[in-house]
N, C-alpha and C. Protein backbone atom coordinates (compact mmCIF):
# COMPACT_ATOMS: atom_id res chain seq x y z
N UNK A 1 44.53 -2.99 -18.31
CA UNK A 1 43.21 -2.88 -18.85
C UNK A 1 42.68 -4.28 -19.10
N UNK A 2 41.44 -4.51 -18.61
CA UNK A 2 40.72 -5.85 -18.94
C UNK A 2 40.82 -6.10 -20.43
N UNK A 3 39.90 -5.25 -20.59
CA UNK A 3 39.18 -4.95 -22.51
C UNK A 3 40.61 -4.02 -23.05
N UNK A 4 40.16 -4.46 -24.35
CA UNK A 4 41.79 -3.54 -24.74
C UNK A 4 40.80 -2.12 -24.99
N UNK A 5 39.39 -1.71 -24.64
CA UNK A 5 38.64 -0.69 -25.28
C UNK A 5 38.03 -0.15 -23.34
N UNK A 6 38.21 -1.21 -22.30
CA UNK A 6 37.91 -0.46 -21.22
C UNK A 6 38.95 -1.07 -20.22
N UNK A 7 38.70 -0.09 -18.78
CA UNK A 7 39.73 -0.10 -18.02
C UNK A 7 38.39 -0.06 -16.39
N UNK A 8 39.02 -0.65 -15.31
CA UNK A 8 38.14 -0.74 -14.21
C UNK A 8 39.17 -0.11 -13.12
N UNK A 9 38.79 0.76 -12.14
CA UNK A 9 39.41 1.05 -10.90
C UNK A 9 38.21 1.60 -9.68
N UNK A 10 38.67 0.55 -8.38
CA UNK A 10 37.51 0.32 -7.85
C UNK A 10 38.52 0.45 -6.18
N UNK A 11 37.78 0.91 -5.17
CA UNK A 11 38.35 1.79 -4.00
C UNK A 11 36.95 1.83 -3.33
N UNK A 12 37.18 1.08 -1.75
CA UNK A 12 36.64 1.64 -0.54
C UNK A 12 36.56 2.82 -0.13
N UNK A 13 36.05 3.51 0.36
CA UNK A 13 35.79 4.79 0.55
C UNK A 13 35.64 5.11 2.42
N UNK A 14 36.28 5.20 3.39
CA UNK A 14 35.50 5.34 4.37
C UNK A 14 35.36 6.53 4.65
N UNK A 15 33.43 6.54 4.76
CA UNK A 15 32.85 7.88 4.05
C UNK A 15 31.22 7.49 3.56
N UNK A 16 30.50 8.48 3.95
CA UNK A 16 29.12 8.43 3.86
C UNK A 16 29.10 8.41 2.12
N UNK A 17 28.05 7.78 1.50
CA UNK A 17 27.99 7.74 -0.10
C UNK A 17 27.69 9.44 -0.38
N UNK A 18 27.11 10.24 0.58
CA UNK A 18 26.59 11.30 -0.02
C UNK A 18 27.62 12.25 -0.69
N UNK A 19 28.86 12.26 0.68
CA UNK A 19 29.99 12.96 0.56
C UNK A 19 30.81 12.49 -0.05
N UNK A 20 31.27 11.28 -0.80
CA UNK A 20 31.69 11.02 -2.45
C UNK A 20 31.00 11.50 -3.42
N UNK A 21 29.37 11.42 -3.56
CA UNK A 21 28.73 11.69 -4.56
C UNK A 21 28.84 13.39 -4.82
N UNK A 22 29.14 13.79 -3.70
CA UNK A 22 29.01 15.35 -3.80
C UNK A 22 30.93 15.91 -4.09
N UNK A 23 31.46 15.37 -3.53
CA UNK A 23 33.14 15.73 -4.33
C UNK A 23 33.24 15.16 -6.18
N UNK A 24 32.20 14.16 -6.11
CA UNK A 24 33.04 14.09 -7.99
C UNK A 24 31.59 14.76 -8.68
N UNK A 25 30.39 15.20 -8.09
CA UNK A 25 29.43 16.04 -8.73
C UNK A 25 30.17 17.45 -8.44
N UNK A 26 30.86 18.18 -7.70
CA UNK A 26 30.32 19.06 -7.50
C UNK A 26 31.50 20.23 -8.65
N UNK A 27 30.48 21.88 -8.78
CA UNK A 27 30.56 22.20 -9.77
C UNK A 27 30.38 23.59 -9.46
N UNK A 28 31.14 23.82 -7.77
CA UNK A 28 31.07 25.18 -7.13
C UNK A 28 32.77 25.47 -7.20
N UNK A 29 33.27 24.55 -6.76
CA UNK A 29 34.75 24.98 -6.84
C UNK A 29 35.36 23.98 -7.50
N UNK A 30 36.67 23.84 -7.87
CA UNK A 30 37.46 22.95 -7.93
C UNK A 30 37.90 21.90 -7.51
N UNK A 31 37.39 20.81 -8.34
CA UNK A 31 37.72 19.08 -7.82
C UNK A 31 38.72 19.01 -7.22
N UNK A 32 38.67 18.68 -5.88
CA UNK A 32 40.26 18.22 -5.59
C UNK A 32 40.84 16.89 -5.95
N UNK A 33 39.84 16.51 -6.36
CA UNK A 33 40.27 14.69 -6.48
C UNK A 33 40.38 14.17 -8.36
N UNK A 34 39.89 15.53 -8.63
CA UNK A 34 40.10 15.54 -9.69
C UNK A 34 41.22 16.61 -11.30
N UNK A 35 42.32 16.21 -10.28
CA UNK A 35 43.40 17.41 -10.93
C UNK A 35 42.88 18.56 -11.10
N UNK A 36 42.03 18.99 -9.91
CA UNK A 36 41.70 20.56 -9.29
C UNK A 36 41.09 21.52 -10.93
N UNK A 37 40.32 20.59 -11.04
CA UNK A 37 39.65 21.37 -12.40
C UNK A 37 38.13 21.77 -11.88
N UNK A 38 37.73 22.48 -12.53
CA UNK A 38 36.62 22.91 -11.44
C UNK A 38 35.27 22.68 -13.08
N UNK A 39 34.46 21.82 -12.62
CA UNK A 39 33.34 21.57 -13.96
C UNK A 39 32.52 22.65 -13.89
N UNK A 40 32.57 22.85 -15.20
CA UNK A 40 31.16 24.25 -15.74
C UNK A 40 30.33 23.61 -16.65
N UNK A 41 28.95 23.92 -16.40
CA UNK A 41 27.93 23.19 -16.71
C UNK A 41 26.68 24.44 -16.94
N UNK A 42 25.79 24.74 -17.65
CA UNK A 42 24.56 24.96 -17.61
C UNK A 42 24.19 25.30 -16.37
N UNK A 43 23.76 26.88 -16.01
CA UNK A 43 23.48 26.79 -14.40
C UNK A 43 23.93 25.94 -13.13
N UNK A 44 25.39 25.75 -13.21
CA UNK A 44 26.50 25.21 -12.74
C UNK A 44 25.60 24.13 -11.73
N UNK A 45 24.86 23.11 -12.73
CA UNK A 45 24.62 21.92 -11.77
C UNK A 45 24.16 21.27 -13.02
N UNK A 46 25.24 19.85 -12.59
CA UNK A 46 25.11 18.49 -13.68
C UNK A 46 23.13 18.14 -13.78
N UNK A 47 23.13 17.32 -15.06
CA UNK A 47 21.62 17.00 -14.99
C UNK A 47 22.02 16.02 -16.50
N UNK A 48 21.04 15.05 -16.54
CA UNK A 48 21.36 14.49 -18.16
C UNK A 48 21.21 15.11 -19.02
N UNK A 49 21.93 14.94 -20.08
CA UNK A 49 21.72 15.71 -21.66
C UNK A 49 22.42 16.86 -21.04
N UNK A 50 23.10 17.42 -20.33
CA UNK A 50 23.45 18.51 -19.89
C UNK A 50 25.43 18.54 -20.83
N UNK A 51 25.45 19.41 -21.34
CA UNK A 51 27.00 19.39 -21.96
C UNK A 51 28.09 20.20 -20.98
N UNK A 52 29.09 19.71 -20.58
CA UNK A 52 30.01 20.16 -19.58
C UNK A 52 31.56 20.15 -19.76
N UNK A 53 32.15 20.84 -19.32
CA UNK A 53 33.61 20.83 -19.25
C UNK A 53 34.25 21.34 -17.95
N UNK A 54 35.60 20.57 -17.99
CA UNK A 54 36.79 20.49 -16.83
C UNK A 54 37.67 21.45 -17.26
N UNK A 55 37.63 23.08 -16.79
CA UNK A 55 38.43 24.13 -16.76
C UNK A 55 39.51 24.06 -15.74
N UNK A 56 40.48 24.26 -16.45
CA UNK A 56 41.54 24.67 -15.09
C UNK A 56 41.17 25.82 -14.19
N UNK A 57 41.97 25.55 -13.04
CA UNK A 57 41.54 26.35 -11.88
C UNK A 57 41.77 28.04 -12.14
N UNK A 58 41.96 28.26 -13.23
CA UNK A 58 41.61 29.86 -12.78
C UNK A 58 40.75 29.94 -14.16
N UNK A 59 40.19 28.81 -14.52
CA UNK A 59 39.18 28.87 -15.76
C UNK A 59 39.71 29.17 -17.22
N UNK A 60 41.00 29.51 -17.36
CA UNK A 60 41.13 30.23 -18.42
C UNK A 60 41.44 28.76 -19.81
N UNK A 61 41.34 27.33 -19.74
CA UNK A 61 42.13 26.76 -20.19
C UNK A 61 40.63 25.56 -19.89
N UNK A 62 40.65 24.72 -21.04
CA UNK A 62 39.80 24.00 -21.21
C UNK A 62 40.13 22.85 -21.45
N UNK A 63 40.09 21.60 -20.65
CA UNK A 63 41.32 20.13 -20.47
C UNK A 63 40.19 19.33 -21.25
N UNK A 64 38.78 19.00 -20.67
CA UNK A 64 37.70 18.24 -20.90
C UNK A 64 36.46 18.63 -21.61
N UNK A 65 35.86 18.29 -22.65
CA UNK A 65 34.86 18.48 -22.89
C UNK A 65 34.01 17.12 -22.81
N UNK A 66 32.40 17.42 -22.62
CA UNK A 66 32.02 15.49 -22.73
C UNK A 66 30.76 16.27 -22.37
N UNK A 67 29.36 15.13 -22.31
CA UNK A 67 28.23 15.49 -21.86
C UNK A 67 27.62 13.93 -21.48
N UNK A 68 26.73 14.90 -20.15
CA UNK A 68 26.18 13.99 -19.15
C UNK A 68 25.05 13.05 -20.24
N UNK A 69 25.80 11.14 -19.49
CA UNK A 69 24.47 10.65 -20.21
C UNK A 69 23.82 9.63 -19.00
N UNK A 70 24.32 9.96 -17.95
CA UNK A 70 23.34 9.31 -16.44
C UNK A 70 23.63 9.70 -15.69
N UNK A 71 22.75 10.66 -14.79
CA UNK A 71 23.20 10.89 -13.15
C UNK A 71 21.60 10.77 -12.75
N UNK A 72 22.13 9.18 -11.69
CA UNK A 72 21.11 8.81 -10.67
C UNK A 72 21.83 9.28 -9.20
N UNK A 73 22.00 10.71 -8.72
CA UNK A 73 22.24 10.51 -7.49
C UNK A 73 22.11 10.13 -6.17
N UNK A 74 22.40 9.10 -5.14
CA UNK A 74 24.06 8.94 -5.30
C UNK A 74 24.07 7.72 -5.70
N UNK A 75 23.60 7.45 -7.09
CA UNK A 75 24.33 6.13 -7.49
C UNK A 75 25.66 6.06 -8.63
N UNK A 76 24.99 6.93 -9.46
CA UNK A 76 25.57 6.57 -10.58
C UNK A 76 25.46 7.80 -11.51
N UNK A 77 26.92 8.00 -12.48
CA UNK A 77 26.92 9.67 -13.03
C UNK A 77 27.59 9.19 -14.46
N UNK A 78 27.17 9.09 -15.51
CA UNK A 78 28.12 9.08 -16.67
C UNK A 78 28.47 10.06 -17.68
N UNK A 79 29.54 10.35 -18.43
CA UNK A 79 29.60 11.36 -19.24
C UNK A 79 30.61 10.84 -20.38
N UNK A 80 30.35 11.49 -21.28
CA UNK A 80 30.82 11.26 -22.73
C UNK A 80 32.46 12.26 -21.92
N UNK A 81 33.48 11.95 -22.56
CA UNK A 81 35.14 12.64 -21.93
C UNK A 81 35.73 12.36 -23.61
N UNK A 82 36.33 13.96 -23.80
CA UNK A 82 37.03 14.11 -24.89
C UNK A 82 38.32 15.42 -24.45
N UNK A 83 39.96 14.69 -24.75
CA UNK A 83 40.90 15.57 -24.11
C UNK A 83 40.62 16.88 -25.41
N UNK A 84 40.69 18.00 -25.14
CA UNK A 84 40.73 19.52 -26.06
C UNK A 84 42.06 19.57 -26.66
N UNK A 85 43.08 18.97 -26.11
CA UNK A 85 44.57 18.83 -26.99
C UNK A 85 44.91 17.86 -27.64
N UNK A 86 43.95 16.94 -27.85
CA UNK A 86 43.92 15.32 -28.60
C UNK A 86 42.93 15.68 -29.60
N UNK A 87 43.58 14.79 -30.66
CA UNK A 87 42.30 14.47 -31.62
C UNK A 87 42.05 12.89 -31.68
N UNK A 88 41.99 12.26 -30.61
CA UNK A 88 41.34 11.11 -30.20
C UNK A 88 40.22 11.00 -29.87
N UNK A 89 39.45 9.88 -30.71
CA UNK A 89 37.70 9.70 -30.44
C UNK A 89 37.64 9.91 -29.13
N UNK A 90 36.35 10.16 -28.23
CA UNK A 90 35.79 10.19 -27.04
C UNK A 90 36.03 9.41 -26.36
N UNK A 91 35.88 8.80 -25.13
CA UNK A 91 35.87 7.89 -24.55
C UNK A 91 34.38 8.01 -23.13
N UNK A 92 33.63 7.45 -22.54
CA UNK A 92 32.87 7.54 -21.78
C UNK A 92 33.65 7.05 -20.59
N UNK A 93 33.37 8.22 -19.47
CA UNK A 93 33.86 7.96 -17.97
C UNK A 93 32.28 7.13 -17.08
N UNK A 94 32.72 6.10 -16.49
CA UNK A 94 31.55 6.12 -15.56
C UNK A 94 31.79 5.71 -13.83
N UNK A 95 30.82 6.53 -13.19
CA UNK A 95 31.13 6.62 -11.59
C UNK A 95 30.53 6.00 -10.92
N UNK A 96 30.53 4.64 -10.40
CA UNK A 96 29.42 3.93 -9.74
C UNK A 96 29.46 3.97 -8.26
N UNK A 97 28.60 4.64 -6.87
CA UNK A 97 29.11 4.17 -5.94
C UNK A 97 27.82 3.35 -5.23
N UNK A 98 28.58 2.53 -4.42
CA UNK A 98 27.55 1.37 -3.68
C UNK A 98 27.60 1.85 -1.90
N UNK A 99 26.75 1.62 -0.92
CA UNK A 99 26.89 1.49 0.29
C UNK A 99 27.53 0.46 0.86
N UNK A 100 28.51 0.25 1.24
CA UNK A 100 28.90 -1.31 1.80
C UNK A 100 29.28 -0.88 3.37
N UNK A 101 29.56 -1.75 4.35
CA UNK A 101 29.60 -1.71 5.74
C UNK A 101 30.83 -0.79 5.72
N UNK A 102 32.04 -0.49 5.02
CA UNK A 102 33.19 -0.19 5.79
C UNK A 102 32.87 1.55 5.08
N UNK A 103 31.77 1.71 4.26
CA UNK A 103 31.80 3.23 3.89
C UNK A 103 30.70 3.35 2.36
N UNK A 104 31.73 3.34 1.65
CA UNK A 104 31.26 3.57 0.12
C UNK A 104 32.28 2.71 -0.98
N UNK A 105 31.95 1.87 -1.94
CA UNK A 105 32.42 0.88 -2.67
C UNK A 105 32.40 2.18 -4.06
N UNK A 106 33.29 2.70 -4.38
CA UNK A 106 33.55 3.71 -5.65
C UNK A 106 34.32 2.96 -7.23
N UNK A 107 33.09 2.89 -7.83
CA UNK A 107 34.06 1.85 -9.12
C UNK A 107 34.06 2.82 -10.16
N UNK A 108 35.20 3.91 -10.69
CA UNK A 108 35.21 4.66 -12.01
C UNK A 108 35.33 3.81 -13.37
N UNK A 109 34.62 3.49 -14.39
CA UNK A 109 35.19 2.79 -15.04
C UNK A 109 35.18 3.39 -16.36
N UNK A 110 36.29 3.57 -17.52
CA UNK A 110 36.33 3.78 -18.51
C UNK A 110 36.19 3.09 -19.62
N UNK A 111 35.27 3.77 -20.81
CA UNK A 111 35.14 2.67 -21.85
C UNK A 111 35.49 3.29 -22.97
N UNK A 112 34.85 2.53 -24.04
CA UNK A 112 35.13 2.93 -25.31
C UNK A 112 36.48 3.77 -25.55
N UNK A 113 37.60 2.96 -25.09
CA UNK A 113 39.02 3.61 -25.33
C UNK A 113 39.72 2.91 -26.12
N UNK A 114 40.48 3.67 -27.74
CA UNK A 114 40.78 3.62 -28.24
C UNK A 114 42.34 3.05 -27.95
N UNK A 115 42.70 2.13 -27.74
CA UNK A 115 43.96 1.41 -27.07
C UNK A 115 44.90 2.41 -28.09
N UNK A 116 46.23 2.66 -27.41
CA UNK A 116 47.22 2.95 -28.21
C UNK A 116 47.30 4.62 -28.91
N UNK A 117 46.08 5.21 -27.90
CA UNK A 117 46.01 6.24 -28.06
C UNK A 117 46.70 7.30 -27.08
N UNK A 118 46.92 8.69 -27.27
CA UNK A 118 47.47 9.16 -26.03
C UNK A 118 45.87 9.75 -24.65
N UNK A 119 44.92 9.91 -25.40
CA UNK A 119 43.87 9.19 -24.06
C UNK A 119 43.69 8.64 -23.51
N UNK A 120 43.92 7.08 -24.04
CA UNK A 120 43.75 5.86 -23.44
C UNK A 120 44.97 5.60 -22.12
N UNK A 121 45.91 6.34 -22.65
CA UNK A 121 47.62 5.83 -21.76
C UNK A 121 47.13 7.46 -20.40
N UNK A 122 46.78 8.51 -20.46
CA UNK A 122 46.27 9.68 -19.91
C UNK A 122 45.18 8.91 -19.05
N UNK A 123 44.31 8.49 -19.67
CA UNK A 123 43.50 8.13 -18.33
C UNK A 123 43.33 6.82 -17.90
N UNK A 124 44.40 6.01 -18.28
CA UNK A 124 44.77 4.78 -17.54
C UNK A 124 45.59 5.60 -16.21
N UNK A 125 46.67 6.16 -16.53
CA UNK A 125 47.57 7.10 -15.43
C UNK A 125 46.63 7.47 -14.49
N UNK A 126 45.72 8.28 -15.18
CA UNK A 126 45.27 9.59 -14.51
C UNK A 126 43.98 9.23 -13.71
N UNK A 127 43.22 7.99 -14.22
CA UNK A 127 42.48 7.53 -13.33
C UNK A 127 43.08 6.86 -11.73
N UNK A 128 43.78 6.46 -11.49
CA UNK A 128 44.95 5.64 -10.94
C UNK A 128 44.73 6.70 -9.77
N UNK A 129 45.45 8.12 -9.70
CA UNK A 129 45.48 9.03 -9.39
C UNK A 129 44.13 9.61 -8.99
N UNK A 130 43.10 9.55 -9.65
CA UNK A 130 41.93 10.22 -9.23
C UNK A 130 41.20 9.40 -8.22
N UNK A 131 40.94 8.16 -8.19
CA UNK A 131 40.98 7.05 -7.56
C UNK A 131 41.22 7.62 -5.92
N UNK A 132 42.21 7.28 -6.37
CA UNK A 132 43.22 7.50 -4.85
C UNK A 132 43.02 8.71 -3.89
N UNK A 133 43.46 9.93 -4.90
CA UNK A 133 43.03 11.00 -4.21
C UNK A 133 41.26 11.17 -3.70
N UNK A 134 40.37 10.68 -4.15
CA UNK A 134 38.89 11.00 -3.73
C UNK A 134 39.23 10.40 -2.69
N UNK A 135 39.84 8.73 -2.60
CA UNK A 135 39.52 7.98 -1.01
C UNK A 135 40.13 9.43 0.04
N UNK A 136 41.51 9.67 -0.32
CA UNK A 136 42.17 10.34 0.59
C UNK A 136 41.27 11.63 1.10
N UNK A 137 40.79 12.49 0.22
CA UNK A 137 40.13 13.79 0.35
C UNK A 137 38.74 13.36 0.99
N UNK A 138 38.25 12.58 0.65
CA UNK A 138 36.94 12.31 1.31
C UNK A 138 37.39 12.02 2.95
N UNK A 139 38.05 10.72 2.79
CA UNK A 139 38.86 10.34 4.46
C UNK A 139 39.53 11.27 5.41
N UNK A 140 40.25 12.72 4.76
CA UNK A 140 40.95 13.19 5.25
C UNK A 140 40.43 14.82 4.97
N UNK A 141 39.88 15.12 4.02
CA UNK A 141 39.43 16.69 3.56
C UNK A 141 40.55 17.09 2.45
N UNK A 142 41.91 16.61 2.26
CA UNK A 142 42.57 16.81 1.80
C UNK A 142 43.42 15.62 1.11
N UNK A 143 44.29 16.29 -0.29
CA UNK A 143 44.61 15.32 -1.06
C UNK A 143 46.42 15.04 -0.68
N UNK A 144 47.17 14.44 -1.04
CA UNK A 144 48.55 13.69 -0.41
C UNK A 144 48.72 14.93 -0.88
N UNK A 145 50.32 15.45 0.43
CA UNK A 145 51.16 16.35 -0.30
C UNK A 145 51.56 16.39 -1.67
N UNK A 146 52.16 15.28 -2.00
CA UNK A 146 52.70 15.19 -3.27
C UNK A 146 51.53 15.75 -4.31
N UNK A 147 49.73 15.40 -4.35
CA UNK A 147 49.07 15.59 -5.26
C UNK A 147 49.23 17.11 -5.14
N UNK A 148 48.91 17.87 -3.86
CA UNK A 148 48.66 19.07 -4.00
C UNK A 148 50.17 19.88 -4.14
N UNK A 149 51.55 19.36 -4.00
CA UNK A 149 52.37 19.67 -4.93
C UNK A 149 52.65 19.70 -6.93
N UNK A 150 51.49 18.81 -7.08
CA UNK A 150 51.31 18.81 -8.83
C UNK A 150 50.61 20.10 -8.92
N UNK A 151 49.61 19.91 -8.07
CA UNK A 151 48.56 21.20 -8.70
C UNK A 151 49.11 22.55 -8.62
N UNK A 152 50.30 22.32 -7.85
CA UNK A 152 50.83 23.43 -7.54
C UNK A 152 51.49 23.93 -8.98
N UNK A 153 52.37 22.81 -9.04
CA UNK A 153 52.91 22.78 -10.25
C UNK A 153 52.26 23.05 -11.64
N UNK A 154 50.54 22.43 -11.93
CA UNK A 154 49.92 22.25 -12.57
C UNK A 154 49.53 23.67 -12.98
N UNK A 155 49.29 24.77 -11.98
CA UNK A 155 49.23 26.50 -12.11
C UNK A 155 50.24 27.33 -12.45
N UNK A 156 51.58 26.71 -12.17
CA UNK A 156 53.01 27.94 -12.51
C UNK A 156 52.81 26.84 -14.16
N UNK A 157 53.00 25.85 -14.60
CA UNK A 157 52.71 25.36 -16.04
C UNK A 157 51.48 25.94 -16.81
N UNK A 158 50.19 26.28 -16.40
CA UNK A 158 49.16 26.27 -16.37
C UNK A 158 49.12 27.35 -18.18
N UNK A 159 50.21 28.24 -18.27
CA UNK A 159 50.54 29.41 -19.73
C UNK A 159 51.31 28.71 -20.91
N UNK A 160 51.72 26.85 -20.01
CA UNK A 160 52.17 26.49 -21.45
C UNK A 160 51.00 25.24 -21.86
N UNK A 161 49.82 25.72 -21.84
CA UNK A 161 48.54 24.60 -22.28
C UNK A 161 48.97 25.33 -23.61
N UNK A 162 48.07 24.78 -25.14
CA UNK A 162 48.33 24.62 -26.22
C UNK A 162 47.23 26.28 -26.03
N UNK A 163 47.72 26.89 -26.88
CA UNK A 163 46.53 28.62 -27.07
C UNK A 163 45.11 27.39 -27.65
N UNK A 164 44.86 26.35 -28.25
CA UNK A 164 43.67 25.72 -28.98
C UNK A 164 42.80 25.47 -27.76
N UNK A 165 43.13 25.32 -26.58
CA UNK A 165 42.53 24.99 -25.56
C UNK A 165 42.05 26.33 -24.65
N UNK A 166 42.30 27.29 -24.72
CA UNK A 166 41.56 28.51 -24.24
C UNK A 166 40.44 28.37 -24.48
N UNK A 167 40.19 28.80 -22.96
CA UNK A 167 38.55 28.67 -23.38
C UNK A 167 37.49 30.01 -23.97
N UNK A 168 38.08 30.77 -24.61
CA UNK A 168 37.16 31.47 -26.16
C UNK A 168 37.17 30.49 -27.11
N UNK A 169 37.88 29.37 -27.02
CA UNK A 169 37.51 27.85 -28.05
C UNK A 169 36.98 27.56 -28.32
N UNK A 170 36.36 26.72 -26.86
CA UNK A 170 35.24 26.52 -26.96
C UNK A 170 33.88 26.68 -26.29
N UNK A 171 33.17 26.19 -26.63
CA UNK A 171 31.32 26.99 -26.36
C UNK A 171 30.84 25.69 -25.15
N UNK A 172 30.56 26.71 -24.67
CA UNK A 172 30.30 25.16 -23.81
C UNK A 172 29.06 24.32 -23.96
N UNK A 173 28.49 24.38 -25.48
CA UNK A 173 27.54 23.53 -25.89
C UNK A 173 28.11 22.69 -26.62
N UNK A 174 29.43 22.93 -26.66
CA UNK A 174 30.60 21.71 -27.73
C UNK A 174 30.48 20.87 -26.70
N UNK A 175 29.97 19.31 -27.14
CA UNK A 175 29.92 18.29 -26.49
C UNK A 175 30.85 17.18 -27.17
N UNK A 176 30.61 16.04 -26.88
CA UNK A 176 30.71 14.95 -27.69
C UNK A 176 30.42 13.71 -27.11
């Protein structure tokens, strides 16, 4: 981490900007690039001021809560990110992508992270990983065996999430 409060991870893309902007917006199925959580939103399409969350893939289990505070598409998408099994302050995710000659220049960067937290150490990891997998899935349609062996994994685990994280929890106007 640069800042002991933010973290930068930044990846070529070869790949039209539209078709990045549309794998980390989209809010029909499940992210693949994004530990296969599928975002629910308000008439299932991001917009600012809009409050949203990252359900696991068969919806029943609620990982993310946060709400949109910039989407210029395809430039730029930010959102307030709070884990549902942490009681760690928020942290803001942000998605920048640029046009450059070899594709799309993708910089995620995280801020306002509470160093020494178990968020902060979660999405230092877990960005790393998300990173990677978008270049791959965008480049290829699909994410490394190994990722889509987690997710695999991530669904037979999927009954030992904490019961606080079901989503009768929470409302999906719970932001932060």
């Amino acid at each position: 981490m640069a800042d002991q409060d933010k973290a930068v991870f930044k990846v070529i893309i070869n790949g039209p900007i539209n078709r990045v902007w549309q794998e980390i917006t989209r809010t029909d199925i499940p992210q693949k690039c994004m530990f296969n959580m599928r975002i629910h939103t308000p008439g299932n399409a991001l917009k600012l001021g809009a409050p949203m969350q990252a359900r696991t893939k068969s919806g029943k289990y609620v990982g993310v809560i946060g709400k949109v505070l910039e989407f210029d598409p395809p430039r730029r998408y930010a959102h307030t990110f709070k884990f549902t099994r942490f009681d760690d302050p928020p942290c803001k995710v942000t998605y920048d992508l640029r046009e450059v000659p070899q594709g799309t220049e993708f910089t995620l960067t995280i801020s306002d992270l509470t160093a020494g937290t178990k968020t902060a150490k979660q999405m230092i990891a877990g960005s790393k990983l998300i990173v990677n997998t978008l270049k791959r899935v965008v480049e290829t349609g699909k994410p490394s065996f190994g990722v889509r062996a987690l997710y695999v994994l991530f669904g037979i685990l999927e009954p030992l999430n904490p019961k606080s994280t079901r989503v009768e929890h929470w409302s999906l106007e719970q932001t932060v």
